[in-house]
C-alpha atoms as a PDB file:
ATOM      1  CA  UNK A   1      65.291  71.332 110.501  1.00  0.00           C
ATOM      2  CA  UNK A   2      67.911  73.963 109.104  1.00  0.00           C
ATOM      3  CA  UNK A   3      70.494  74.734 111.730  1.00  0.00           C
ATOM      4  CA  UNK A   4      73.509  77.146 111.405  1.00  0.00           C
ATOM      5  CA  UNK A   5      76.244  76.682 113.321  1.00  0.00           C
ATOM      6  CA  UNK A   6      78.829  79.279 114.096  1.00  0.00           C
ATOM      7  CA  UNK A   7      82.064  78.728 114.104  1.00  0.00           C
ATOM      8  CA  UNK A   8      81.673  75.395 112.561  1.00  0.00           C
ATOM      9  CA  UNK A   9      85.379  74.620 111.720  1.00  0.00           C
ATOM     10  CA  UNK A  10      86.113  75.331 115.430  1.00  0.00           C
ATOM     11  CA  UNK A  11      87.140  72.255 118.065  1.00  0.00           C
ATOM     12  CA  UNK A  12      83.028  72.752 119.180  1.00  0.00           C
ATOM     13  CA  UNK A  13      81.324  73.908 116.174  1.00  0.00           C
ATOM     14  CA  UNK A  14      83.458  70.839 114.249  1.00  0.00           C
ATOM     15  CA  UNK A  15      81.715  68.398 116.906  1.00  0.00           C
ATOM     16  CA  UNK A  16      78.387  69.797 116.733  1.00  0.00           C
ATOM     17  CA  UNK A  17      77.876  69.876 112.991  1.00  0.00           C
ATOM     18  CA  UNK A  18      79.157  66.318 113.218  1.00  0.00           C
ATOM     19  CA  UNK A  19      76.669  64.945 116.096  1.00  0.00           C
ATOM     20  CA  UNK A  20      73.709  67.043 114.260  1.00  0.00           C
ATOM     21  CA  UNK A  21      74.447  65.753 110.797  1.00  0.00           C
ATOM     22  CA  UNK A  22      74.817  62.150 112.076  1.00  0.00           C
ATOM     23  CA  UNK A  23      71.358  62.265 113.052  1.00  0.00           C
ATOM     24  CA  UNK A  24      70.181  62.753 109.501  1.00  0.00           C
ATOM     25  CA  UNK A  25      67.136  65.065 109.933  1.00  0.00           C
ATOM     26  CA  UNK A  26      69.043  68.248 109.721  1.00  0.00           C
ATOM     27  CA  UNK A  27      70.272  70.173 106.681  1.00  0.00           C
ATOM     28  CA  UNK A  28      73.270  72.067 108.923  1.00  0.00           C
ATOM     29  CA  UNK A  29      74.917  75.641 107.460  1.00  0.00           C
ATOM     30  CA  UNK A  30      78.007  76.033 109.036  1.00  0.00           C
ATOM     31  CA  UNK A  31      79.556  79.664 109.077  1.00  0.00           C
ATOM     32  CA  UNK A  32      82.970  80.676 110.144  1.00  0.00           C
ATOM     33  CA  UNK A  33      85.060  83.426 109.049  1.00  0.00           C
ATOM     34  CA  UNK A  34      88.868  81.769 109.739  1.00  0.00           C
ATOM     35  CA  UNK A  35      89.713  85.223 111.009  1.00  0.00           C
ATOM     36  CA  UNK A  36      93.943  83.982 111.301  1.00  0.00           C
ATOM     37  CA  UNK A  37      94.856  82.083 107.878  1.00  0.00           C
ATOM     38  CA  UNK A  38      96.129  78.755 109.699  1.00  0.00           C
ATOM     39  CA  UNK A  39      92.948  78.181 111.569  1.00  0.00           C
ATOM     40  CA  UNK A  40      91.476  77.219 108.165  1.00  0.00           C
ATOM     41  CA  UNK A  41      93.870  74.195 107.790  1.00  0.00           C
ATOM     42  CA  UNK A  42      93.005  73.430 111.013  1.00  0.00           C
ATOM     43  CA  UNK A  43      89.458  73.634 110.410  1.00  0.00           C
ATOM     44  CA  UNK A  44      89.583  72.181 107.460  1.00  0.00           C
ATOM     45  CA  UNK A  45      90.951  69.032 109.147  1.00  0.00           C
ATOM     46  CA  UNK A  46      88.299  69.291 111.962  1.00  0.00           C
ATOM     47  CA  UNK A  47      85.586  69.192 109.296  1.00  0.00           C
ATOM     48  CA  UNK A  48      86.937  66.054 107.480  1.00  0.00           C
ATOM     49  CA  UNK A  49      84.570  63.599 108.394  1.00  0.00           C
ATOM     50  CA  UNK A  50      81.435  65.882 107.185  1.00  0.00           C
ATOM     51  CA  UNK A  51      82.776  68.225 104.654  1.00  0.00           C
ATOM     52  CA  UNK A  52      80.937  66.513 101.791  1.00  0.00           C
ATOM     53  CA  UNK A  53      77.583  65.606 103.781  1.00  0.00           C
ATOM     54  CA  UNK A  54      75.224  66.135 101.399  1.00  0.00           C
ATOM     55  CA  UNK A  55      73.323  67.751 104.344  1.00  0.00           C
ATOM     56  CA  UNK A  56      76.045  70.440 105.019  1.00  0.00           C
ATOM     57  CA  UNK A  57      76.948  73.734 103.303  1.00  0.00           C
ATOM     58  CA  UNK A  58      79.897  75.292 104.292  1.00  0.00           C
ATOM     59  CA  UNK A  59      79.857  79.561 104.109  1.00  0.00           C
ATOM     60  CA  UNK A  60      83.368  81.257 104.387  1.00  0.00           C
ATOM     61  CA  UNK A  61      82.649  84.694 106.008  1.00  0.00           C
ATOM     62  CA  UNK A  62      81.940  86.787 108.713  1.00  0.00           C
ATOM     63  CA  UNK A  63      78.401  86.515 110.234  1.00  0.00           C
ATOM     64  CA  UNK A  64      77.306  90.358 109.847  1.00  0.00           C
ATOM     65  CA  UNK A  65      78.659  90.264 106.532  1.00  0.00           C
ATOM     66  CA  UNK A  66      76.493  86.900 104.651  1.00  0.00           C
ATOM     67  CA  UNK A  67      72.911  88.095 102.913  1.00  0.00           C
ATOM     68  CA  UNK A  68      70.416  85.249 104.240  1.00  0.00           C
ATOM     69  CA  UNK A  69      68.038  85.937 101.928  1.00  0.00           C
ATOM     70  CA  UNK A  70      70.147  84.566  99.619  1.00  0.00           C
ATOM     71  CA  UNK A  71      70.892  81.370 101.613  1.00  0.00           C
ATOM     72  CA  UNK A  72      67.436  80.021 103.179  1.00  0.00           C
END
């Protein structure tokens, strides 16, 4: 199952791309737009342990703004 998760570099969206991904039967989008420019080092270290799943794509941008045509 695809799932997108918003706010995936978040304390909650970190954890839940993590627990979904660990399962192995999703492919998991996760979306977040790092509105303030030190929440993406944050994130970025929240995200460590799935950033390179081969079953995650990471998409840096605001929700209303991504074209999902383009990404399913």
């Amino acid at each position: 199952m695809k799932i997108v998760v918003t706010g995936a570099a978040g304390f909650i969206g970190s954890h839940l791309c993590e627990h979904l991904l660990a399962g192995g039967d999703h492919e998991v989008i996760g979306v977040d737009a790092f509105v303030r420019e030190e929440l993406q080092a944050i994130g970025t270290k929240n995200m460590e342990s799935f950033y390179k799943h081969p079953n995650f794509q990471m998409i840096t941008a605001n929700i209303l703004n991504i074209d999902w045509h383009k990404i399913a």
